[in-house]
N, C-alpha and C. Protein backbone atom coordinates (compact mmCIF):
# COMPACT_ATOMS: atom_id res chain seq x y z
N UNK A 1 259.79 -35.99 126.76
CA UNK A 1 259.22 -34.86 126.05
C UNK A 1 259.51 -33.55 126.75
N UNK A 2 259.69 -33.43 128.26
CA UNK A 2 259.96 -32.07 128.85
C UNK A 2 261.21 -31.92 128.12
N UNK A 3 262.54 -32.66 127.72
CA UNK A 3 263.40 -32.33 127.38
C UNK A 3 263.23 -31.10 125.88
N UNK A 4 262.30 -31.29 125.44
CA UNK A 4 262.32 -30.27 124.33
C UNK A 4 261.86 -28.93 124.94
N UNK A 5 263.06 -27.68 124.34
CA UNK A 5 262.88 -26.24 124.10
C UNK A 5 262.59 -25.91 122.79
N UNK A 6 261.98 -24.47 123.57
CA UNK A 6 261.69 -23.38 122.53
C UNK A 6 263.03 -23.11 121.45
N UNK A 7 264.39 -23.65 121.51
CA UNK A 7 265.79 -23.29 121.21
C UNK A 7 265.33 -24.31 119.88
N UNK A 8 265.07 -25.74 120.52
CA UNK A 8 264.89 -26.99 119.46
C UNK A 8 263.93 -26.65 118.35
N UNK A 9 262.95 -26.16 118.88
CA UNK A 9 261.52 -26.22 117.31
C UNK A 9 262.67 -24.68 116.65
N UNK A 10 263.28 -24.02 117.13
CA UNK A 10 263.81 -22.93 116.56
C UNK A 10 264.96 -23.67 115.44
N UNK A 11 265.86 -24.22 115.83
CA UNK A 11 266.49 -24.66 115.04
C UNK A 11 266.11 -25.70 113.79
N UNK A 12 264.63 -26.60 114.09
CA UNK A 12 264.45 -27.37 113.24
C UNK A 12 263.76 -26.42 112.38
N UNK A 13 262.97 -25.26 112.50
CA UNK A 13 262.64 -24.11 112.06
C UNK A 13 263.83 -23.82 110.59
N UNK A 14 264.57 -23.38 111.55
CA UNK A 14 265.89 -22.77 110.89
C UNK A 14 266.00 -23.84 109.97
N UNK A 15 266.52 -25.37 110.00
CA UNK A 15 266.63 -26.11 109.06
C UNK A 15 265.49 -26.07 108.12
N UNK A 16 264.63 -26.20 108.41
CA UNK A 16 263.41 -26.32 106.91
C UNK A 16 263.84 -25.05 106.39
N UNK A 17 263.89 -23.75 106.59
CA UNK A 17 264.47 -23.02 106.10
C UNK A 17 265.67 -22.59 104.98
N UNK A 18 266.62 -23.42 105.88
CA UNK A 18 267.84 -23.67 104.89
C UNK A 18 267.32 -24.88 103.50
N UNK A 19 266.80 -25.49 103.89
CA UNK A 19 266.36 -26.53 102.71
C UNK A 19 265.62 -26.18 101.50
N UNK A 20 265.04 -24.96 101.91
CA UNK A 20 263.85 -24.03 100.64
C UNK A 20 262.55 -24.92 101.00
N UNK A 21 262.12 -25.02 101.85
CA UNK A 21 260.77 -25.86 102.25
C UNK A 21 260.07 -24.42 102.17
N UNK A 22 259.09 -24.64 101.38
CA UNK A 22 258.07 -23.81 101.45
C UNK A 22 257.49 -22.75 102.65
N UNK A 23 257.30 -21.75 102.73
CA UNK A 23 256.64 -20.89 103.79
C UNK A 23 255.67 -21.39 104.16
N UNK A 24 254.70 -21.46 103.23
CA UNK A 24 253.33 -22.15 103.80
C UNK A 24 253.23 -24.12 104.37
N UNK A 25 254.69 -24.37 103.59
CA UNK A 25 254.52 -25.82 104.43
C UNK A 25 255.29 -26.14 105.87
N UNK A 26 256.25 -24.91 106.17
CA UNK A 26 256.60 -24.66 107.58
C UNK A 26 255.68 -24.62 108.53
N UNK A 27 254.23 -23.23 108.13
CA UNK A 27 253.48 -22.76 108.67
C UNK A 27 252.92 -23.99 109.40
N UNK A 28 252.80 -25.36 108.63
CA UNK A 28 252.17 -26.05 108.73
C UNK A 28 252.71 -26.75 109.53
N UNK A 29 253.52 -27.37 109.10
CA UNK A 29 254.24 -27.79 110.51
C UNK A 29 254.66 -27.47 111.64
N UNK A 30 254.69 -26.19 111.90
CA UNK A 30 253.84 -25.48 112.65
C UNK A 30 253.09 -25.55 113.80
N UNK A 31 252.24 -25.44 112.95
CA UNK A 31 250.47 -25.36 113.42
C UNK A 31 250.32 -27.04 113.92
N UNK A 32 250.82 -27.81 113.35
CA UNK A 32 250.90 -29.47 113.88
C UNK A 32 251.58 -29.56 115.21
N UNK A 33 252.95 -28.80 115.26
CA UNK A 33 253.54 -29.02 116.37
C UNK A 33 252.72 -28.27 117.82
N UNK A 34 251.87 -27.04 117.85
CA UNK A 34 251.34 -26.55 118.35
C UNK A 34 250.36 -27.36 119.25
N UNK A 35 249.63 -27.84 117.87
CA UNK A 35 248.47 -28.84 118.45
C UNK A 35 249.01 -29.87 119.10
N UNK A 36 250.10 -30.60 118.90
CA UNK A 36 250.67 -31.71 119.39
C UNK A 36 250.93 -31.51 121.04
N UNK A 37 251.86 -29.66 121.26
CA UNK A 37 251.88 -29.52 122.48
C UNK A 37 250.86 -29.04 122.73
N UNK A 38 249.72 -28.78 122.73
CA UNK A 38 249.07 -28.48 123.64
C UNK A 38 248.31 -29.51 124.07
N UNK A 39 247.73 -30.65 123.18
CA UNK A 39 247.65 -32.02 123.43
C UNK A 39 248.22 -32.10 124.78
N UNK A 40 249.36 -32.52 124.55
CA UNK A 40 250.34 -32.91 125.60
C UNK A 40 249.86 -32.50 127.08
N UNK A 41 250.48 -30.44 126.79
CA UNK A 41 249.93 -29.91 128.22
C UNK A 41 248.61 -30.68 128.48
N UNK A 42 247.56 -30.44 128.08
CA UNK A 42 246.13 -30.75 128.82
C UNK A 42 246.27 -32.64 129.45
N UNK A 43 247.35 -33.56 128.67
CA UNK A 43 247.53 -34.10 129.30
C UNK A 43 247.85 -34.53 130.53
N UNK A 44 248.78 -33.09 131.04
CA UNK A 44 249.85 -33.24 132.01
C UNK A 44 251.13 -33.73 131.55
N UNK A 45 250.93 -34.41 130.65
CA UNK A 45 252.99 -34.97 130.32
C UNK A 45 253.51 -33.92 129.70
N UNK A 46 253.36 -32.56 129.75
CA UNK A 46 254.36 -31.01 129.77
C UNK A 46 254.02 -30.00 130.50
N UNK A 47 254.90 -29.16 131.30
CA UNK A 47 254.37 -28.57 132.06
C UNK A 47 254.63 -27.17 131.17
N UNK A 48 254.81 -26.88 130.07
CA UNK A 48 255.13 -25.60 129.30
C UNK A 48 254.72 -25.96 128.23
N UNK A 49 254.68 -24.59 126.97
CA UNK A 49 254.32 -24.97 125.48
C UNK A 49 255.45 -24.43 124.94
N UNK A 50 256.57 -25.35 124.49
CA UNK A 50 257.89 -24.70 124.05
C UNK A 50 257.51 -23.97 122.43
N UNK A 51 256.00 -24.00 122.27
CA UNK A 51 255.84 -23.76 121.14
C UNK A 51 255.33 -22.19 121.35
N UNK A 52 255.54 -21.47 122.65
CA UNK A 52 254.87 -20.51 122.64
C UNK A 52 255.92 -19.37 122.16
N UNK A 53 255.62 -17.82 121.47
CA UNK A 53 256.70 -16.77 121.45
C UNK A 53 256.76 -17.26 120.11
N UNK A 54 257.03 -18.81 119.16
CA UNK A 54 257.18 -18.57 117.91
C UNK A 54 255.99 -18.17 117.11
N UNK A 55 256.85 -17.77 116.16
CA UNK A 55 255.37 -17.08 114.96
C UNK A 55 255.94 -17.35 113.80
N UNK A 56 254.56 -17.49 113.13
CA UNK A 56 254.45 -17.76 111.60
C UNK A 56 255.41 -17.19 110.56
N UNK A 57 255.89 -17.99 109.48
CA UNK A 57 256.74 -17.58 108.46
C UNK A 57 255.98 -15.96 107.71
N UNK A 58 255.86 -15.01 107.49
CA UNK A 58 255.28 -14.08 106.47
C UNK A 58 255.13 -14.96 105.37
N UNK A 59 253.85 -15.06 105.24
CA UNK A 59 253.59 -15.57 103.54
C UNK A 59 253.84 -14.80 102.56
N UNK A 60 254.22 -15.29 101.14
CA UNK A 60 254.07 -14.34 100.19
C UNK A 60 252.97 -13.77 99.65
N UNK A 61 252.55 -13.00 99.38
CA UNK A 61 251.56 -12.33 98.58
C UNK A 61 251.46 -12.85 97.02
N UNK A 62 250.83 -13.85 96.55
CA UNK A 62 250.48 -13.95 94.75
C UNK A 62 249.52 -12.96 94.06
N UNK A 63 250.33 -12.04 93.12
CA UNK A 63 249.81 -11.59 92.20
C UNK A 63 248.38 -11.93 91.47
N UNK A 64 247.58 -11.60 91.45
CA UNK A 64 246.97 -12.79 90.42
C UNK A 64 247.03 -12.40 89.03
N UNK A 65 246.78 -14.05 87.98
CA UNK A 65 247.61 -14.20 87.03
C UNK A 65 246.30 -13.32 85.81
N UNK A 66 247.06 -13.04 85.04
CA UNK A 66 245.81 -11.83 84.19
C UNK A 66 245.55 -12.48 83.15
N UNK A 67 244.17 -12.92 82.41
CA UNK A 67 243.88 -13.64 81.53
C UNK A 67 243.33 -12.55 80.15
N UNK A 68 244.11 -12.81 79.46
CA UNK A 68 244.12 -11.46 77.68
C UNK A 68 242.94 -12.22 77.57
């Protein structure tokens, strides 16, 4: 697990990206991988959070829908 960088969640990043995966279901995965490392750290089996420095997709803003 030390073998993973901040370079790696960037590129698998980048791939959900290229695929049209949702903003908000990146976010999410995400927010999973986060928890996962920090899990980890408090374990001791990482001595870094390669998850740190990234940030969230910008969500879109929805209109809301107008009822006549």
């Amino acid at each position: 697990l030390s073998l993973i960088e901040k370079r790696h969640l960037q590129k698998f990043l980048g791939w959900l990206h290229l695929t049209h995966t949702n903003k908000s279901s990146i976010a999410r995965k995400l927010s999973t991988l986060r928890s996962f490392f920090n899990y980890l750290l408090r374990l001791g089996q990482i001595d870094c959070l390669p998850t740190e420095g990234i940030k969230n997709p910008k969500q879109e803003k929805r209109q809301p829908t107008i009822i006549n």
